[in-house]
N, C-alpha and C. Protein backbone atom coordinates (compact mmCIF):
# COMPACT_ATOMS: atom_id res chain seq x y z
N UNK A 1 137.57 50.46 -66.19
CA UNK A 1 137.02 49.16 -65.86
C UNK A 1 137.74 48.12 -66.71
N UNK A 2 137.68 46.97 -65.91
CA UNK A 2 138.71 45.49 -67.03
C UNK A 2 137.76 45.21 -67.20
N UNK A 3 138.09 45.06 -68.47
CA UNK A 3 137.09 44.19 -69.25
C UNK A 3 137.63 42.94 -70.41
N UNK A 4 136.93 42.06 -70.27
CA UNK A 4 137.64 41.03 -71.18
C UNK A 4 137.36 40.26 -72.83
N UNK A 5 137.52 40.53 -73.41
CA UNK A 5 137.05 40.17 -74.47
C UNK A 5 137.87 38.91 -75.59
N UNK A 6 137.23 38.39 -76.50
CA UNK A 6 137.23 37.07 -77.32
C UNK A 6 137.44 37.55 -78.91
N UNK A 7 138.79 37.23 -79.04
CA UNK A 7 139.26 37.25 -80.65
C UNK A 7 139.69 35.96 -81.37
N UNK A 8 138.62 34.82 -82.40
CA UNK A 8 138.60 33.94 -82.24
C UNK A 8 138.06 32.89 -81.05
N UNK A 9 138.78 31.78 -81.61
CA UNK A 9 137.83 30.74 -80.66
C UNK A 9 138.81 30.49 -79.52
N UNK A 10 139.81 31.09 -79.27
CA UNK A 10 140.89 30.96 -78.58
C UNK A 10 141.74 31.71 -77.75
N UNK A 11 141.63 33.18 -78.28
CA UNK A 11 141.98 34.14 -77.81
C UNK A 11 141.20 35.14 -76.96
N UNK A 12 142.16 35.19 -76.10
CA UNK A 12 141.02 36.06 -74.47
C UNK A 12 141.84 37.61 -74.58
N UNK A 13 141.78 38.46 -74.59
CA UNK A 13 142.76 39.63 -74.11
C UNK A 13 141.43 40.30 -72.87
N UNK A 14 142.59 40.55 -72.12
CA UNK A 14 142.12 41.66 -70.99
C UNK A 14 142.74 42.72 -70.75
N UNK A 15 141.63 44.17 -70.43
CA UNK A 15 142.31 45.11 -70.79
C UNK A 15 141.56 46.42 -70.15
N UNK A 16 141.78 47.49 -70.12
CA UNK A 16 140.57 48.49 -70.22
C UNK A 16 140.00 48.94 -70.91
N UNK A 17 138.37 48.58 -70.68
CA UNK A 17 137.62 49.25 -71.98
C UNK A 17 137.60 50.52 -71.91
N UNK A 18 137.82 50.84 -73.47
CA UNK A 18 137.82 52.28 -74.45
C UNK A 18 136.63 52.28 -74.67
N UNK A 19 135.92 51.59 -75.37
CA UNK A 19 134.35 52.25 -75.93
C UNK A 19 133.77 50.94 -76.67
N UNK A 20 132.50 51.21 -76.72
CA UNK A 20 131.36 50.01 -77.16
C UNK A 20 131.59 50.63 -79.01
N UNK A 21 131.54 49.40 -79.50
CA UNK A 21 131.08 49.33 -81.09
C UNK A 21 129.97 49.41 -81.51
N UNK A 22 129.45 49.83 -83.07
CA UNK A 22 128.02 49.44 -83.17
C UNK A 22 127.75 48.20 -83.26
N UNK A 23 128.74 47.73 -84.04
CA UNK A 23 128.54 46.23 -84.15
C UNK A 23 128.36 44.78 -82.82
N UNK A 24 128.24 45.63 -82.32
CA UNK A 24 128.55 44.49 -80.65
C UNK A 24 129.58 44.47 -80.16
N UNK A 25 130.57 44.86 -80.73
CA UNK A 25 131.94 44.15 -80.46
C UNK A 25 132.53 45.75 -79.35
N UNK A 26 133.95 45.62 -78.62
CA UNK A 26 134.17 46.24 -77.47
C UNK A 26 135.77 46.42 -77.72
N UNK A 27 135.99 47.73 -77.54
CA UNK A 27 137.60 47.87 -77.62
C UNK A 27 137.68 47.95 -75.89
N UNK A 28 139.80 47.56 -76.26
CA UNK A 28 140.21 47.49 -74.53
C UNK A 28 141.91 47.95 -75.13
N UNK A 29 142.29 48.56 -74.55
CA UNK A 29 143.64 48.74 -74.30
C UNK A 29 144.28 47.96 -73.45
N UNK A 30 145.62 47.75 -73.99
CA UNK A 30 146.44 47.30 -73.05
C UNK A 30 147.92 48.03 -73.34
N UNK A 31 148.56 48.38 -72.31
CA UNK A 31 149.86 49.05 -72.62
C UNK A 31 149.83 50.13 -73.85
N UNK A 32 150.08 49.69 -74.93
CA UNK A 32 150.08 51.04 -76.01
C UNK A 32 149.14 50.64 -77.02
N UNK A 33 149.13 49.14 -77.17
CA UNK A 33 147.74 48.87 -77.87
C UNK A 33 146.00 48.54 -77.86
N UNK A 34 145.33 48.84 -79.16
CA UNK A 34 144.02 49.03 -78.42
C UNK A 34 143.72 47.56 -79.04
N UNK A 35 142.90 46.76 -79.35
CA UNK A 35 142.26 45.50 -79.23
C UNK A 35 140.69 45.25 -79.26
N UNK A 36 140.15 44.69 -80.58
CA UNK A 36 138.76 45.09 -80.84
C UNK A 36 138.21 43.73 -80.81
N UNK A 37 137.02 42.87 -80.04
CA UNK A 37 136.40 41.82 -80.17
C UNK A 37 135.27 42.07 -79.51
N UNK A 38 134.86 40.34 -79.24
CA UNK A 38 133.61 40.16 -78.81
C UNK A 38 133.65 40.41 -77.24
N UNK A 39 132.82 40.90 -76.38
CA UNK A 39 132.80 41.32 -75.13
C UNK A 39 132.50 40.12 -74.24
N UNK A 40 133.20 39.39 -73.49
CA UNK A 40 132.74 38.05 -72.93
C UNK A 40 132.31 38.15 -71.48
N UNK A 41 130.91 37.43 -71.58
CA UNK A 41 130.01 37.42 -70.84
C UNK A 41 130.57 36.82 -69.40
N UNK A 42 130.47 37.31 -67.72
CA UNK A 42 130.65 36.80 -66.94
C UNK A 42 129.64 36.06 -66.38
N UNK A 43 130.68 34.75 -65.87
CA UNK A 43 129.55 33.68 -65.74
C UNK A 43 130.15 33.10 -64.13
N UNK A 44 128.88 32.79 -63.76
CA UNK A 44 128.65 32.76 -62.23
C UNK A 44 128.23 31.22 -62.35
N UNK A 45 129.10 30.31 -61.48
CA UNK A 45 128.69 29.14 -60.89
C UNK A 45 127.85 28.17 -60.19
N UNK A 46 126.80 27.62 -60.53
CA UNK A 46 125.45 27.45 -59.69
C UNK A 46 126.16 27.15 -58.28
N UNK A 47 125.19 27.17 -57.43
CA UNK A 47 125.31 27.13 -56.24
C UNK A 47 125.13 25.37 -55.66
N UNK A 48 125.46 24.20 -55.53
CA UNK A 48 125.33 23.23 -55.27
C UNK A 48 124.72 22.65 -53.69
N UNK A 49 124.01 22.25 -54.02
CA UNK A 49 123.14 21.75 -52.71
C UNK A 49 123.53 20.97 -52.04
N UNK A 50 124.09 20.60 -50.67
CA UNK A 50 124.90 19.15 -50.36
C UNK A 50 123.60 18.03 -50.24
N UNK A 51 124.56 17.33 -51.10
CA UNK A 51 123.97 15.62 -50.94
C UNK A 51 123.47 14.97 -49.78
């Protein structure tokens, strides 16, 4: 599964997740390296009502 995660306030890597942390945080591979952060939440767009 891709999964995407947040290193800093700036940095996105996407990748496949390897495994959940205790700490919250989520590893992902990419190519030969693995990559450890915060797991970022998908976010869905309200639905807008026409005017």
């Amino acid at each position: 599964m891709i999964r995407t995660i947040s290193i800093g306030s700036s940095v996105f890597i996407q990748g496949t997740f390897v495994r959940d942390l205790s700490d919250g945080q989520i590893a992902v591979r990419v190519f030969s390296g693995t990559y450890v952060g915060r797991p970022v939440e998908s976010y869905k767009a309200p639905v807008l009502a026409n005017a």
